[in-house]
PDB file of N, CA and C in Angstrom:
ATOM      1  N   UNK A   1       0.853  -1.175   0.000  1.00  0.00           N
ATOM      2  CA  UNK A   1       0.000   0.000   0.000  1.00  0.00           C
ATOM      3  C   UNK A   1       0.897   1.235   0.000  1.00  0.00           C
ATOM      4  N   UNK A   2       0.740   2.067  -0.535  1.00  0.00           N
ATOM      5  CA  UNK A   2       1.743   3.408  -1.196  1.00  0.00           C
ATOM      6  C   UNK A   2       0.720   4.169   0.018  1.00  0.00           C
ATOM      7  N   UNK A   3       1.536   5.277  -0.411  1.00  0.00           N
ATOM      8  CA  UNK A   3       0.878   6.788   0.750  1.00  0.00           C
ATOM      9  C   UNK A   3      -0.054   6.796   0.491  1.00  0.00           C
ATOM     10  N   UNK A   4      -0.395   7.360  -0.974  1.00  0.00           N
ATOM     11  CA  UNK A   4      -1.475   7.858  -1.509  1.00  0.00           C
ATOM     12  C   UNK A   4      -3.062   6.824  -1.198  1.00  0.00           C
ATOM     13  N   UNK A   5      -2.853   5.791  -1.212  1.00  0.00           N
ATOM     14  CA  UNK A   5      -3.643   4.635  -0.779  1.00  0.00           C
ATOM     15  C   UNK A   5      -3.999   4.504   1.010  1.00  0.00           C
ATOM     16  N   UNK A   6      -2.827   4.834   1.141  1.00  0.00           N
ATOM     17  CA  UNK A   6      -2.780   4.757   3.372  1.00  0.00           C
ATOM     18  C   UNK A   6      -3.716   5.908   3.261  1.00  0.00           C
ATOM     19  N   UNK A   7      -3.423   7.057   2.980  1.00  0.00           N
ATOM     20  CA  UNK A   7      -3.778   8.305   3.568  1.00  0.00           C
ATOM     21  C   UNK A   7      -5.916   7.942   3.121  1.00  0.00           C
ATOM     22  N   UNK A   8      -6.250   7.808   1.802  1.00  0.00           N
ATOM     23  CA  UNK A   8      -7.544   7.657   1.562  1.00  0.00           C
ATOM     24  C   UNK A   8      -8.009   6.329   2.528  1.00  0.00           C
ATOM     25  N   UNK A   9      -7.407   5.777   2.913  1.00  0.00           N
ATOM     26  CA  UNK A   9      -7.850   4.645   3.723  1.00  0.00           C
ATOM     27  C   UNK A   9      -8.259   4.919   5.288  1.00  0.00           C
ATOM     28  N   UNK A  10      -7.061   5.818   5.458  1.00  0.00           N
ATOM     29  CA  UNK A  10      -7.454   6.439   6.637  1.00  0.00           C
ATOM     30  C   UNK A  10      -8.609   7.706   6.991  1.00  0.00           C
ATOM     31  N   UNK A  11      -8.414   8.347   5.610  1.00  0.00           N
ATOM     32  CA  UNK A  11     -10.107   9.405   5.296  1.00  0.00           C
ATOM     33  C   UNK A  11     -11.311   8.672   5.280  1.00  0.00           C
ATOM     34  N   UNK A  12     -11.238   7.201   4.475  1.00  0.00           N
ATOM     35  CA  UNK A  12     -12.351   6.189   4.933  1.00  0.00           C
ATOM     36  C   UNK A  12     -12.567   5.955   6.278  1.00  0.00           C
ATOM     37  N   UNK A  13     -11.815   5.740   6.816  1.00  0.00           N
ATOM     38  CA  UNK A  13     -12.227   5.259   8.048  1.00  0.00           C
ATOM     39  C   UNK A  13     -13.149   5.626   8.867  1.00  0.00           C
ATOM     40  N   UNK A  14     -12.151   7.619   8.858  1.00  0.00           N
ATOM     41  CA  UNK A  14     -12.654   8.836   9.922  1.00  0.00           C
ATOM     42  C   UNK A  14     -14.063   8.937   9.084  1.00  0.00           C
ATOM     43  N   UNK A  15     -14.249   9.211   7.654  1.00  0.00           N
ATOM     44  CA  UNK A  15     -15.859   9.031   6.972  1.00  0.00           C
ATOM     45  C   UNK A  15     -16.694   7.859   7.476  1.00  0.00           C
ATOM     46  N   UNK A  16     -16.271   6.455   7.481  1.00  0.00           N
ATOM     47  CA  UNK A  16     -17.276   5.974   8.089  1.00  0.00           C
ATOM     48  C   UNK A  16     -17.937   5.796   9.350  1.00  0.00           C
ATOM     49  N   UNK A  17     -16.867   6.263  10.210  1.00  0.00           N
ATOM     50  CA  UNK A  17     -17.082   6.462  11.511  1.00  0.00           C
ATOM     51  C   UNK A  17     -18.108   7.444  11.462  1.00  0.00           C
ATOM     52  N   UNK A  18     -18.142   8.322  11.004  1.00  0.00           N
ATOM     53  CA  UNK A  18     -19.188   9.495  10.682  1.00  0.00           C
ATOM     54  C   UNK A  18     -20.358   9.386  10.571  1.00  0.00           C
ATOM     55  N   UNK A  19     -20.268   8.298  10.176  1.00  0.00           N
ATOM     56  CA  UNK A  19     -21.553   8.085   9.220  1.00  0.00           C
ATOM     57  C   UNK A  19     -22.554   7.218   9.944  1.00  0.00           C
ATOM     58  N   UNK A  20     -21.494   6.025  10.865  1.00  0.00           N
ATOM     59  CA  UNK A  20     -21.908   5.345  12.044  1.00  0.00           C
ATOM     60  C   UNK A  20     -23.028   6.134  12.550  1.00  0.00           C
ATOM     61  N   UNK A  21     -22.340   7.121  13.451  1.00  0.00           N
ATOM     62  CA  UNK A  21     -22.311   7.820  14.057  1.00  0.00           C
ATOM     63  C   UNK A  21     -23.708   9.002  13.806  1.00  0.00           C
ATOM     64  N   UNK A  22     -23.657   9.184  12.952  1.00  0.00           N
ATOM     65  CA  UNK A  22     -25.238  10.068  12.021  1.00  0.00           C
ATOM     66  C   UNK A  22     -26.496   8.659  12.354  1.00  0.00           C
ATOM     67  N   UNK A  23     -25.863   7.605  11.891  1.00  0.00           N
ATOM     68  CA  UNK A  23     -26.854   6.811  11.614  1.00  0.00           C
ATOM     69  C   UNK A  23     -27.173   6.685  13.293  1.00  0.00           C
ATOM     70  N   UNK A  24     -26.489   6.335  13.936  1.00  0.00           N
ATOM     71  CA  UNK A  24     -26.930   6.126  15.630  1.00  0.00           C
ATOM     72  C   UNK A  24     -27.917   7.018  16.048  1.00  0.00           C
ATOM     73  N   UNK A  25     -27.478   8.164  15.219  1.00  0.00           N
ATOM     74  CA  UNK A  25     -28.186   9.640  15.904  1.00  0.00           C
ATOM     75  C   UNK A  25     -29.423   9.465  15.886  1.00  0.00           C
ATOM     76  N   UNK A  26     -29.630   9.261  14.324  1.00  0.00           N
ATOM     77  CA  UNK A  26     -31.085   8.799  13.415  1.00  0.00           C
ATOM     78  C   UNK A  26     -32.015   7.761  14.202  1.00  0.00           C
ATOM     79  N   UNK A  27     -30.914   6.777  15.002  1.00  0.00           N
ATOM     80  CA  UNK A  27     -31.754   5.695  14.856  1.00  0.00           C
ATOM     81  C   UNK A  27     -32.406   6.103  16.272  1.00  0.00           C
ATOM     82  N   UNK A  28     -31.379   7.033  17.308  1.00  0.00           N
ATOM     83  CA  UNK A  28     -32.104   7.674  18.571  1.00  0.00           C
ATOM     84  C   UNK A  28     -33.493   8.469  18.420  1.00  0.00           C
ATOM     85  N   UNK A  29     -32.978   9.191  17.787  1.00  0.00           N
ATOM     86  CA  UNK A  29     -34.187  10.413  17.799  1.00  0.00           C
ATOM     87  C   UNK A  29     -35.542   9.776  16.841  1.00  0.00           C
ATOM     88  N   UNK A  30     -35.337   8.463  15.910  1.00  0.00           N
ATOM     89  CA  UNK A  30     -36.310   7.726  15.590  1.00  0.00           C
ATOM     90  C   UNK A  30     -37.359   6.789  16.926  1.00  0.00           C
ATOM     91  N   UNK A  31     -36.583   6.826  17.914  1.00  0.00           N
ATOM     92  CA  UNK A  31     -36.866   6.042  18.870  1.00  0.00           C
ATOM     93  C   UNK A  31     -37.600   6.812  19.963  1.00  0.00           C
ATOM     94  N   UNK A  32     -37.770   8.070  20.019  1.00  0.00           N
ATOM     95  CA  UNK A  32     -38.385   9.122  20.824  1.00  0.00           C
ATOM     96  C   UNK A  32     -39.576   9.141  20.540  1.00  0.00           C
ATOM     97  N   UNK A  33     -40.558   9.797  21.274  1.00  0.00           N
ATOM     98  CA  UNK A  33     -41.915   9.985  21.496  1.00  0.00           C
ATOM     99  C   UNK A  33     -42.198  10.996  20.469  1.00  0.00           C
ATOM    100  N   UNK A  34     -41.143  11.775  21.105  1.00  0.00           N
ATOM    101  CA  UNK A  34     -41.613  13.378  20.651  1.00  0.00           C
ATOM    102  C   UNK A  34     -40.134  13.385  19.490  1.00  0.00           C
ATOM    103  N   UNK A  35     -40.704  13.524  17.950  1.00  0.00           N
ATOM    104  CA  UNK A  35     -39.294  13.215  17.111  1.00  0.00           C
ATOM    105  C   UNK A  35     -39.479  14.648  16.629  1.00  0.00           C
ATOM    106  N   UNK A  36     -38.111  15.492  16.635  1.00  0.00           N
ATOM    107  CA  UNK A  36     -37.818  16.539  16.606  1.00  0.00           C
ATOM    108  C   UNK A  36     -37.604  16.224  14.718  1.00  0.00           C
ATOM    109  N   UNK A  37     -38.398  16.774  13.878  1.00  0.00           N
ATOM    110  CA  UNK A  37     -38.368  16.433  12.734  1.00  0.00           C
ATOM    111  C   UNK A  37     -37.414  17.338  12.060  1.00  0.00           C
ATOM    112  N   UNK A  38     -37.070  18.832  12.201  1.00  0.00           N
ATOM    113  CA  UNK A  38     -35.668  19.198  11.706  1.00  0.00           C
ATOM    114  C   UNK A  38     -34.851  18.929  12.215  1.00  0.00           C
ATOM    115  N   UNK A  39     -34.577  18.104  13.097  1.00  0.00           N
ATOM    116  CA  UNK A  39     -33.128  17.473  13.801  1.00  0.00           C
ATOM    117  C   UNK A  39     -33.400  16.166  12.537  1.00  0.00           C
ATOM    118  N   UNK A  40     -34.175  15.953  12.630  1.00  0.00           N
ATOM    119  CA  UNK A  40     -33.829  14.435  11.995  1.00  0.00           C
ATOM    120  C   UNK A  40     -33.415  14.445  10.334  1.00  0.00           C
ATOM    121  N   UNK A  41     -34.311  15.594   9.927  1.00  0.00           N
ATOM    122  CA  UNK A  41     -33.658  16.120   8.425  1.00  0.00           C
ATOM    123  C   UNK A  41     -32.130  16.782   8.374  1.00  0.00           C
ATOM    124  N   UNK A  42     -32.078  17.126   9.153  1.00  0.00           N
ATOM    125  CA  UNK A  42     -30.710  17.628   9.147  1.00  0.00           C
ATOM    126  C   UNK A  42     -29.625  16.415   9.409  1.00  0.00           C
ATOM    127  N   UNK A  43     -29.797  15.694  10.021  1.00  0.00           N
ATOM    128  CA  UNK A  43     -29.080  14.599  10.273  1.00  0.00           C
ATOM    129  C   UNK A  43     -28.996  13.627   8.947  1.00  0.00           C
ATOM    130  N   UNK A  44     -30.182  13.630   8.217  1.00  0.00           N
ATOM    131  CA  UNK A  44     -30.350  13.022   6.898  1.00  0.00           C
ATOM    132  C   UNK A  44     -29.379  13.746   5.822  1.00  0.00           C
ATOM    133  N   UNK A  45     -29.465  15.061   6.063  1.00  0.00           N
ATOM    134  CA  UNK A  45     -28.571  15.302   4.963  1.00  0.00           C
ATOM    135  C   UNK A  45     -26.734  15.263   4.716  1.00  0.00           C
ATOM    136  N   UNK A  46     -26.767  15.360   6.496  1.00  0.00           N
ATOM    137  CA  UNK A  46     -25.571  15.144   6.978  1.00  0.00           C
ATOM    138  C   UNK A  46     -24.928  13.850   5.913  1.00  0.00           C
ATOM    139  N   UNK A  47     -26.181  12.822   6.661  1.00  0.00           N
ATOM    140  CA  UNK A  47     -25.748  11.341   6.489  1.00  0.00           C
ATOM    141  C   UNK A  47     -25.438  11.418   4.544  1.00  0.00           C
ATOM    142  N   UNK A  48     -26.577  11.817   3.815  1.00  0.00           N
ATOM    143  CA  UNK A  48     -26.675  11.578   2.438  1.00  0.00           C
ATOM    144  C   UNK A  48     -24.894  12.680   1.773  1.00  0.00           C
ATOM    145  N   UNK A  49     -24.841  13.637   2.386  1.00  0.00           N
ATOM    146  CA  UNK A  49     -23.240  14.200   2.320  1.00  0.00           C
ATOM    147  C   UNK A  49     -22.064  12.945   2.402  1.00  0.00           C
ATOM    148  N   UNK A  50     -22.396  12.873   3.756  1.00  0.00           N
ATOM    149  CA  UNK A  50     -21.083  11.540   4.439  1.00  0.00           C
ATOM    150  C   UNK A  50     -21.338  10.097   3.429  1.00  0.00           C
ATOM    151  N   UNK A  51     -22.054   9.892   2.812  1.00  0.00           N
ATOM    152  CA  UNK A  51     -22.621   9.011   1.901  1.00  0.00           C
ATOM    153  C   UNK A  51     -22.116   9.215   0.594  1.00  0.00           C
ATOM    154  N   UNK A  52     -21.725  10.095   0.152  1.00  0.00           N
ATOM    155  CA  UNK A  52     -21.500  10.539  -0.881  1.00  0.00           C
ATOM    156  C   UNK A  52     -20.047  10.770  -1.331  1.00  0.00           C
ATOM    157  N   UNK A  53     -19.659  10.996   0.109  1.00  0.00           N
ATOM    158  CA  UNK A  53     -18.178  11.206   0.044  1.00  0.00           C
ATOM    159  C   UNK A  53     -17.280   9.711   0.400  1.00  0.00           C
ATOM    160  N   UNK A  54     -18.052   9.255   0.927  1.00  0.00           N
ATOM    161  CA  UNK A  54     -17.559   7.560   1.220  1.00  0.00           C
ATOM    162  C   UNK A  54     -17.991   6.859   0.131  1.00  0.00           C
ATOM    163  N   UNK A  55     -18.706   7.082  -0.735  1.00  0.00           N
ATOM    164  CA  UNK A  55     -18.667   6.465  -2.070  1.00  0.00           C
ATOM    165  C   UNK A  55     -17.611   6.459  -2.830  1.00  0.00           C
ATOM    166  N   UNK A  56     -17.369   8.222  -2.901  1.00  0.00           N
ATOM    167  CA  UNK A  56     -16.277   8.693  -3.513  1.00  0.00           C
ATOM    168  C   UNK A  56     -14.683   8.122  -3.415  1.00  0.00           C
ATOM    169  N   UNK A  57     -14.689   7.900  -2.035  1.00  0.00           N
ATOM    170  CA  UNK A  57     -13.249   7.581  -1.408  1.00  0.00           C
ATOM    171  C   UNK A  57     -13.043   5.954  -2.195  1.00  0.00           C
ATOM    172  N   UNK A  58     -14.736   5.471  -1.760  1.00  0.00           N
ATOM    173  CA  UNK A  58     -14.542   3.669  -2.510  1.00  0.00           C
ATOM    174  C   UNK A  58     -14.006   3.741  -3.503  1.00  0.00           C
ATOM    175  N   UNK A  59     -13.847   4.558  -4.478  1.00  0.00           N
ATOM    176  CA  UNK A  59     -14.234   4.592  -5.850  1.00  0.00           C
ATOM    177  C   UNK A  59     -12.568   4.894  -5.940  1.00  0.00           C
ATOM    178  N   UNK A  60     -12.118   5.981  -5.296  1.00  0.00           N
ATOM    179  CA  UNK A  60      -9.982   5.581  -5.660  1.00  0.00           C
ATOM    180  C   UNK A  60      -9.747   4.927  -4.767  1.00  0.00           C
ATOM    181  N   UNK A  61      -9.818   4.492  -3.620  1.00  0.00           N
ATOM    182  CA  UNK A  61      -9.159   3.094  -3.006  1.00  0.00           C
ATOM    183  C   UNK A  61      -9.185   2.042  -4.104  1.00  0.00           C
ATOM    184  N   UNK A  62     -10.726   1.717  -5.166  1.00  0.00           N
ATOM    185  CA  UNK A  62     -10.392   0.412  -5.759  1.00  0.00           C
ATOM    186  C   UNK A  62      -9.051   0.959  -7.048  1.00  0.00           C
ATOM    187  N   UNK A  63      -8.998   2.232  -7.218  1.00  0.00           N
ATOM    188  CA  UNK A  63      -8.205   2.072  -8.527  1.00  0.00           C
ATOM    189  C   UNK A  63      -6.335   1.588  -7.538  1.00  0.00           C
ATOM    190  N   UNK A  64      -6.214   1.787  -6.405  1.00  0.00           N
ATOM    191  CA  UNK A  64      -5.153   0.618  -5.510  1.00  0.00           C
ATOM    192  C   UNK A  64      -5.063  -0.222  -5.109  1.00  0.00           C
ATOM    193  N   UNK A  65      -6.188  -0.945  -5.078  1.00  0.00           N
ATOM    194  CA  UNK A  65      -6.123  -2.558  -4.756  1.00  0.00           C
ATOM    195  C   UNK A  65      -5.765  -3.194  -6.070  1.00  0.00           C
ATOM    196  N   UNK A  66      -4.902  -4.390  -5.869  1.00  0.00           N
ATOM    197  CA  UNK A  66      -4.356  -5.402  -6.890  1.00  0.00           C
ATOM    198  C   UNK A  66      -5.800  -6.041  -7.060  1.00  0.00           C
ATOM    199  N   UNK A  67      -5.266  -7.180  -7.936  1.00  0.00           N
ATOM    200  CA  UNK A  67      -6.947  -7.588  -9.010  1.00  0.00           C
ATOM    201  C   UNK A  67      -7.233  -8.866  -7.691  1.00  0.00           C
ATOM    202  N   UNK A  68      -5.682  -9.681  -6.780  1.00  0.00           N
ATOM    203  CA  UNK A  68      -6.045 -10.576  -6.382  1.00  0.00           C
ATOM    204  C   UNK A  68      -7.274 -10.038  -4.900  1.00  0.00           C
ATOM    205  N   UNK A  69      -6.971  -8.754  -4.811  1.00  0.00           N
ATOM    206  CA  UNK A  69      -7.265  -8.253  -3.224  1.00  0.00           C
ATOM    207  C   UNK A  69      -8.944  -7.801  -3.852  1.00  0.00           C
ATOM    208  N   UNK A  70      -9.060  -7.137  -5.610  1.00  0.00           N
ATOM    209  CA  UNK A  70     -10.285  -6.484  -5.217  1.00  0.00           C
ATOM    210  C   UNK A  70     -11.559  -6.992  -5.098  1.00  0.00           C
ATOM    211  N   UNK A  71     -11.730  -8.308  -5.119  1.00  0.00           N
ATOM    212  CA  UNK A  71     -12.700  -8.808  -4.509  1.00  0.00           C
ATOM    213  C   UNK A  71     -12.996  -8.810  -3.430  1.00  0.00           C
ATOM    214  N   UNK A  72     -12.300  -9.014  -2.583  1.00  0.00           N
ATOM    215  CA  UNK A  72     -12.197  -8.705  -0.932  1.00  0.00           C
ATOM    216  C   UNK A  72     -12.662  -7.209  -0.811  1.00  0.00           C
ATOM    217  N   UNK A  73     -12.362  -6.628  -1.039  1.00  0.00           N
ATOM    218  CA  UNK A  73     -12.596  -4.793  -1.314  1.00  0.00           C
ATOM    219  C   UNK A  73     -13.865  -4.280  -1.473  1.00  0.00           C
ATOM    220  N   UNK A  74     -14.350  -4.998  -2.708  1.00  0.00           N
ATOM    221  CA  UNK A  74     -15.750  -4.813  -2.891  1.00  0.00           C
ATOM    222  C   UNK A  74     -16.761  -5.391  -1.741  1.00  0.00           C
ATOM    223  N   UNK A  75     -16.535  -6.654  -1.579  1.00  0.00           N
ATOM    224  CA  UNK A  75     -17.439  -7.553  -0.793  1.00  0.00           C
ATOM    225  C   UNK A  75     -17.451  -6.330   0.502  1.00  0.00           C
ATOM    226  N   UNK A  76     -16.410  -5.798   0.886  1.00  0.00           N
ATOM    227  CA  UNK A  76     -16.309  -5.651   2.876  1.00  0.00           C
ATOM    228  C   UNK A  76     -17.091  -3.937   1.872  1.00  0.00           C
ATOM    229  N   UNK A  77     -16.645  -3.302   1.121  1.00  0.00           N
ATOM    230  CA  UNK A  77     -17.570  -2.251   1.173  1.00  0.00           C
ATOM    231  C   UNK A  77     -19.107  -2.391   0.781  1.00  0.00           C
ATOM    232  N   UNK A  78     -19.351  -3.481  -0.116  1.00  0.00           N
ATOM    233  CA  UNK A  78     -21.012  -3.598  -0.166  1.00  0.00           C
ATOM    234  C   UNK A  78     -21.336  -4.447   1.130  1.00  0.00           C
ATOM    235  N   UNK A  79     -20.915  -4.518   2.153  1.00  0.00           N
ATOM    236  CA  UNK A  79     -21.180  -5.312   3.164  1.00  0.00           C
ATOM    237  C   UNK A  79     -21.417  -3.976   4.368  1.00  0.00           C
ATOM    238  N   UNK A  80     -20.684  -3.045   3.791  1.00  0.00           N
ATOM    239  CA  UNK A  80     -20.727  -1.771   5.012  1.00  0.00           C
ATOM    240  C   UNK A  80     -21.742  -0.890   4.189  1.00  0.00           C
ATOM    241  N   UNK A  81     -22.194  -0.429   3.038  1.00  0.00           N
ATOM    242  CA  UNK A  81     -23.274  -0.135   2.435  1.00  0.00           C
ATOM    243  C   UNK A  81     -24.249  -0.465   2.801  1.00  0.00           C
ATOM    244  N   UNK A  82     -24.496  -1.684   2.730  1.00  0.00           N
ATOM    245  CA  UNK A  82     -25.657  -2.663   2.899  1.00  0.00           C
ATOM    246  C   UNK A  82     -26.327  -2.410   4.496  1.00  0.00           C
ATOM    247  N   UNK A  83     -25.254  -2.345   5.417  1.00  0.00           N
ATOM    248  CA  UNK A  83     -25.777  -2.403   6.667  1.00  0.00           C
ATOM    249  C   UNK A  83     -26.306  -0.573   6.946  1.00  0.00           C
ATOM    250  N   UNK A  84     -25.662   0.168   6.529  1.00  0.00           N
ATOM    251  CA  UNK A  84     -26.284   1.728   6.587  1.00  0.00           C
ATOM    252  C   UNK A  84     -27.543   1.873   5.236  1.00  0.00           C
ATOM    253  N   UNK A  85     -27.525   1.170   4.562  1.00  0.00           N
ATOM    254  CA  UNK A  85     -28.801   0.888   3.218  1.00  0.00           C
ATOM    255  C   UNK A  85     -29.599   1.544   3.947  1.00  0.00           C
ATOM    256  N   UNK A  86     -30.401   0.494   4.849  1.00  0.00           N
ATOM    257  CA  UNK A  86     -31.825  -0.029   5.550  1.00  0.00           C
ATOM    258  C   UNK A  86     -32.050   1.496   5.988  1.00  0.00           C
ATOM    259  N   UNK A  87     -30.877   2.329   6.054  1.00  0.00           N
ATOM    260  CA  UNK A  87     -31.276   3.507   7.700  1.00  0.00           C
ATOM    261  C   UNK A  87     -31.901   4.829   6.691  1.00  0.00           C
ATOM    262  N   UNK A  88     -30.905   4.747   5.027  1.00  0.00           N
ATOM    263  CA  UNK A  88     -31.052   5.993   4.456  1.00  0.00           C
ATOM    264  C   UNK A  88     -32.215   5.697   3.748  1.00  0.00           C
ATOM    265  N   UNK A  89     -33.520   5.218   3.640  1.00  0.00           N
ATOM    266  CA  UNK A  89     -34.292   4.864   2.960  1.00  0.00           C
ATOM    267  C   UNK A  89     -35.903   5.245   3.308  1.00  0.00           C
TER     268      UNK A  89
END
């Protein structure tokens, strides 16, 4: 793995943590009585931003993975997609 590859790997990370993190928010204030509905839009757009940019990052990490690794690559990111899917919908 070269710099240029470490460093976006590590912007993935701090992005998905983010995004975790939005989604937790979402899934709190979904869970309230009283749902503060511009908190929760705002948090949506947050998330659909942080979504957008963690796409982005997927998208040059794969042009650094070798051909034997990018299967592995794809699978663990449609596997971390998949589980935030259900929340942005």
């Amino acid at each position: 793995m070269d710099d240029k590859s470490g460093r976006l790997k590590k912007k993935r990370g701090v992005t998905r943590t983010s995004v975790t993190k939005i989604c937790k928010a979402i899934e709190t204030e979904l869970t309230k009585t009283d749902v503060n509905v511009d908190a929760l839009e705002e948090m949506l757009e947050q998330l659909a931003v942080e979504s957008n940019e963690l796409k982005n990052l997927d998208s040059q990490i794969e042009e650094f993975v070798s051909d034997d690794k990018l299967e592995k690559e794809v699978k663990e990111v449609a596997e971390y997609t998949q589980k935030n899917y259900n929340l942005e919908i």
